[in-house]
Protein backbone atom coordinates (compact mmCIF):
# COMPACT_ATOMS: atom_id res chain seq x y z
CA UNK A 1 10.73 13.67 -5.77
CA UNK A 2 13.95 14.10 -4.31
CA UNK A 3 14.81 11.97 -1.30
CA UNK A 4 18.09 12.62 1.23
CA UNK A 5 16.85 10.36 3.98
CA UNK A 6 14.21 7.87 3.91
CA UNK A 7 14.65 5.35 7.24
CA UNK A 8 12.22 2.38 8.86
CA UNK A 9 11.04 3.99 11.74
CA UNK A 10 9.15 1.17 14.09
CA UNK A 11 7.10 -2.47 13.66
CA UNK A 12 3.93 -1.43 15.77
CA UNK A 13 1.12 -3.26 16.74
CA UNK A 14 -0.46 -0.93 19.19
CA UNK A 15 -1.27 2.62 19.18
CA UNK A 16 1.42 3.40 21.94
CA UNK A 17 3.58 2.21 19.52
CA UNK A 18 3.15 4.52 16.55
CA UNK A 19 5.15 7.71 15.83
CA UNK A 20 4.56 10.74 17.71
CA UNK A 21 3.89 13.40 16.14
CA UNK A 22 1.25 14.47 13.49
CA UNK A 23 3.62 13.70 9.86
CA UNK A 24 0.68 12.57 7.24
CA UNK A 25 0.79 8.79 6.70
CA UNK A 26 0.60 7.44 3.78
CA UNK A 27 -1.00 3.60 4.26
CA UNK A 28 0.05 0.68 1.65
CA UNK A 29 -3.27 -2.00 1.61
CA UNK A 30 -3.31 -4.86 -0.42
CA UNK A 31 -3.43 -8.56 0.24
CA UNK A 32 -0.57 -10.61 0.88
CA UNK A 33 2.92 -10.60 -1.58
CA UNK A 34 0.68 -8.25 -3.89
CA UNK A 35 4.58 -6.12 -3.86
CA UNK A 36 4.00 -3.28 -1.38
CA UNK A 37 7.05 -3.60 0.31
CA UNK A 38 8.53 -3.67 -3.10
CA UNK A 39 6.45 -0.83 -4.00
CA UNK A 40 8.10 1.47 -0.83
CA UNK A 41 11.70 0.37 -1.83
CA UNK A 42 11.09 1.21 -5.61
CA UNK A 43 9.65 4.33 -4.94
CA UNK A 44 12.52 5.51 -2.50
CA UNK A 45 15.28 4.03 -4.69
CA UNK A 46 16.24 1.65 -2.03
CA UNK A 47 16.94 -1.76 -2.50
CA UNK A 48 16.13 -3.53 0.65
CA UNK A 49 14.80 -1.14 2.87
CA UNK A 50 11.29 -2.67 3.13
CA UNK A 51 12.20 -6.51 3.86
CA UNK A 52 10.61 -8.37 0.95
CA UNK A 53 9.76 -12.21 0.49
CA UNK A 54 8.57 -15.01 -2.02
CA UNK A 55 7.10 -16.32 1.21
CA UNK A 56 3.04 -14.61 1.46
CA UNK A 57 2.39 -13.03 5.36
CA UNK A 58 6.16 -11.84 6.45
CA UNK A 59 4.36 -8.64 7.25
CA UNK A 60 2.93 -9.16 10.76
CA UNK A 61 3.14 -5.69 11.96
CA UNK A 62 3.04 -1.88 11.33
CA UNK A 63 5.71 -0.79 9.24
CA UNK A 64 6.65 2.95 9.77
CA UNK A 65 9.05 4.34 7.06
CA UNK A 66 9.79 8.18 7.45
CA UNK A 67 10.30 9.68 4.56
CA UNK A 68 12.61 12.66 5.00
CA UNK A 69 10.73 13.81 8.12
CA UNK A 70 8.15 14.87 5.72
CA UNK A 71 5.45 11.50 5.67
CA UNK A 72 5.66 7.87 6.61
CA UNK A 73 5.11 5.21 4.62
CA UNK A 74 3.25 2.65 6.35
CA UNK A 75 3.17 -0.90 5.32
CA UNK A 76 -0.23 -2.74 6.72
CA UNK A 77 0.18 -6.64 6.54
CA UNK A 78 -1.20 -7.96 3.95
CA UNK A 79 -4.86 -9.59 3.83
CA UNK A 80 -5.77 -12.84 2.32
CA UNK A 81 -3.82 -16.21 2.17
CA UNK A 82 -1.11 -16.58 4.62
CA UNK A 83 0.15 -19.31 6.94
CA UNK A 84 -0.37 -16.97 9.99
CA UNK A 85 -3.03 -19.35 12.57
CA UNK A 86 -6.61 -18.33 12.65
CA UNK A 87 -5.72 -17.06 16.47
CA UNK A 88 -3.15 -14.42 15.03
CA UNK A 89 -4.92 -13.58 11.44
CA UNK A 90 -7.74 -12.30 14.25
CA UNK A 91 -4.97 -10.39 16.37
CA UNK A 92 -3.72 -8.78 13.43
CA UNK A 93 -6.95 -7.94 11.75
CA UNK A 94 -7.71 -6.45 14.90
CA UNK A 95 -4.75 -3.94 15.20
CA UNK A 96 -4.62 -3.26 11.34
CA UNK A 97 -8.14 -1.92 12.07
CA UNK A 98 -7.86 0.04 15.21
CA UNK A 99 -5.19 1.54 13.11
CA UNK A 100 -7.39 2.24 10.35
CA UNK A 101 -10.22 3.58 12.37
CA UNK A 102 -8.27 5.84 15.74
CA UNK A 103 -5.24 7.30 13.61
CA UNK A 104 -5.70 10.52 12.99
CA UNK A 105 -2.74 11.15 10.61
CA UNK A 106 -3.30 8.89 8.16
CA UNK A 107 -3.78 11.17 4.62
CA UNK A 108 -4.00 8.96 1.61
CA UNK A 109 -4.44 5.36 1.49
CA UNK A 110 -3.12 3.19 -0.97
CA UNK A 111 -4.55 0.12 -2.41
CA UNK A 112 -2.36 -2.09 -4.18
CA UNK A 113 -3.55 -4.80 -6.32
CA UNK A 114 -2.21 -7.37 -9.11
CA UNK A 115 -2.76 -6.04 -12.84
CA UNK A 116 -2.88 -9.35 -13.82
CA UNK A 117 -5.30 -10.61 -12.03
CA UNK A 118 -9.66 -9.18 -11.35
CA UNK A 119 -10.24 -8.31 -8.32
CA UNK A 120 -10.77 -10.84 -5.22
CA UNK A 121 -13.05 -10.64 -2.85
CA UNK A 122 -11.33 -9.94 0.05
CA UNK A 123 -9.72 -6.73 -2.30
CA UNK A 124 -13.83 -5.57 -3.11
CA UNK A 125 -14.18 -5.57 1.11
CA UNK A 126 -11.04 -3.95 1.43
CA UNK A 127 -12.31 -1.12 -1.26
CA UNK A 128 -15.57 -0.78 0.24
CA UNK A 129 -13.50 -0.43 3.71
CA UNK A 130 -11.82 2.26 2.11
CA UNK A 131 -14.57 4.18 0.47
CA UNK A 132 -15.95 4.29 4.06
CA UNK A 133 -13.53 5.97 5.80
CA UNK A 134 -13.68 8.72 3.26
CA UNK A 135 -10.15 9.22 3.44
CA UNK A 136 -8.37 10.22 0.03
CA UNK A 137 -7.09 6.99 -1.59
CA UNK A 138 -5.31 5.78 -4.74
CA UNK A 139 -5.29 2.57 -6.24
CA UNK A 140 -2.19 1.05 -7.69
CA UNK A 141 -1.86 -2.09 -10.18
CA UNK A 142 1.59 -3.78 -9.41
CA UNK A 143 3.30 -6.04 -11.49
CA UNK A 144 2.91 -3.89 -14.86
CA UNK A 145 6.12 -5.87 -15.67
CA UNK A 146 4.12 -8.94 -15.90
CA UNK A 147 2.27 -8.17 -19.04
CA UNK A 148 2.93 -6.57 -22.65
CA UNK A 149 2.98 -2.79 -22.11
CA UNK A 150 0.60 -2.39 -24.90
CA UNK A 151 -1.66 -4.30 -22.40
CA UNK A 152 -1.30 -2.12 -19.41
CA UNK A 153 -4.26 0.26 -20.51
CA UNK A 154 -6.51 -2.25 -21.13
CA UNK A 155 -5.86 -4.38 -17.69
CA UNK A 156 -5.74 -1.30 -15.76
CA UNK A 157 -9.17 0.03 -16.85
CA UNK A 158 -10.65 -3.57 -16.31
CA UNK A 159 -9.73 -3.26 -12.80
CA UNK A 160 -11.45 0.11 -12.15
CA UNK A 161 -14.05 -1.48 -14.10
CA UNK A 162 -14.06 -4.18 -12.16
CA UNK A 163 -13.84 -2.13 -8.60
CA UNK A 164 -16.52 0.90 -10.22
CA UNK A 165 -14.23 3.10 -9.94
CA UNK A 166 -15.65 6.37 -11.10
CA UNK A 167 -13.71 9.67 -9.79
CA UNK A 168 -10.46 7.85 -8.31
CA UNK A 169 -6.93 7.51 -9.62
CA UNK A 170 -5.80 4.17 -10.39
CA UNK A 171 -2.39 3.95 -12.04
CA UNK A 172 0.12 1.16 -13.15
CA UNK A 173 2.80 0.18 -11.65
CA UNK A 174 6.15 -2.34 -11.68
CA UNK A 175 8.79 -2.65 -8.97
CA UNK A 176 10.75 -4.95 -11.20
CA UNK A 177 11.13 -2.29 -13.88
CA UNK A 178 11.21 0.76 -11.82
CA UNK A 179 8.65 2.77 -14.22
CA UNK A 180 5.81 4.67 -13.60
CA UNK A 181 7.25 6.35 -10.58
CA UNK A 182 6.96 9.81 -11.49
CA UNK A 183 3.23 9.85 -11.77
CA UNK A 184 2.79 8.17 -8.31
CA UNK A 185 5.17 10.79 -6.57
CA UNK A 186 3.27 13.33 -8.63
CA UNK A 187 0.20 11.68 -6.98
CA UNK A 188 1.09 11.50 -3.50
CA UNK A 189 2.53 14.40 -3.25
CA UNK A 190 -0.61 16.60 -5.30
CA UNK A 191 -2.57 14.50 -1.60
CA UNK A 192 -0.39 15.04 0.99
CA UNK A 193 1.65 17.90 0.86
């Protein structure tokens, strides 16, 4: 996909806050330092566009990206371990899901997990979350890097073995190495425009 001008748009944490308009959204899930930030900044060719960190729970907000005026990228915080308080793990689980639930243009979800790593538990709630809404989805294995590429196969179909995936794309994927790109964009795109 060629990009000319991909831009963070606004941190949100309310609906008066998001975008106006009706651009399709295209939501990154996954729990926390599972790479989606990463993931945006590979995909766009950026380098620090999305703010990454070592450090789990830097995403506290909504992050709109705008894509070309064409889509946002949005960048939920990330679920699981974090050092946020009980108080404001609540306050943000509350506006990630009013998100989830009221916005209208959300058009593909997508669920990033670790390809080294089955499943957790909180990742099975957040699939079943996601099968709910019966939005279209994808689900992503990060860190493809991690492991020997003639071990990608096999760790990806674990994971949709794992999850039950049946009719859903699940596809690898490494920020570090910058491959497997094209058949994400082919992907999103095929969903969303």
């Amino acid at each position: 996909m060629k990009l000319e001008n991909s831009k963070f748009e606004i941190s949100a944490v309310s609906e008066k806050q998001y975008p106006k308009g009706n651009l399709p959204e295209v939501v990154l899930v996954g729990k926390s330092n599972v790479g989606k930030s990463s993931f945006i900044n590979t995909m766009l060719g950026r380098k620090n566009l999305a703010r990454t960190s070592n450090t789990p729970g830097k995403t506290r907000q909504i992050n709109f990206y705008n894509i070309d005026n064409t889509f946002y990228f949005v960048d939920l915080p990330g679920y699981g371990y974090s050092k946020m308080s009980k108080e404001e793990q609540v306050r943000v689980g509350k506006f990630i899901e009013n998100y989830l639930e009221k916005r209208q243009n959300i058009s593909l979800i997508i669920l990033v997990l670790d390809i080294r790593h089955e499943p957790t538990k909180d990742d099975y709630m957040m699939y079943d979350y996601i099968l709910k809404t019966n939005l279209p989805f994808i689900v992503i294995t990060n860190k493809a890097d991690k492991i020997a590429i003639t071990k990608v196969d096999d760790a990806k179909n674990k994971i949709k073995d794992f999850l039950g995936i049946s009719y859903s794309t699940i596809l690898p994927f490494s920020a570090e190495r910058k491959i497997y790109t094209e058949a994400i964009w082919n992907e999103v795109t095929k969903l969303i425009l």
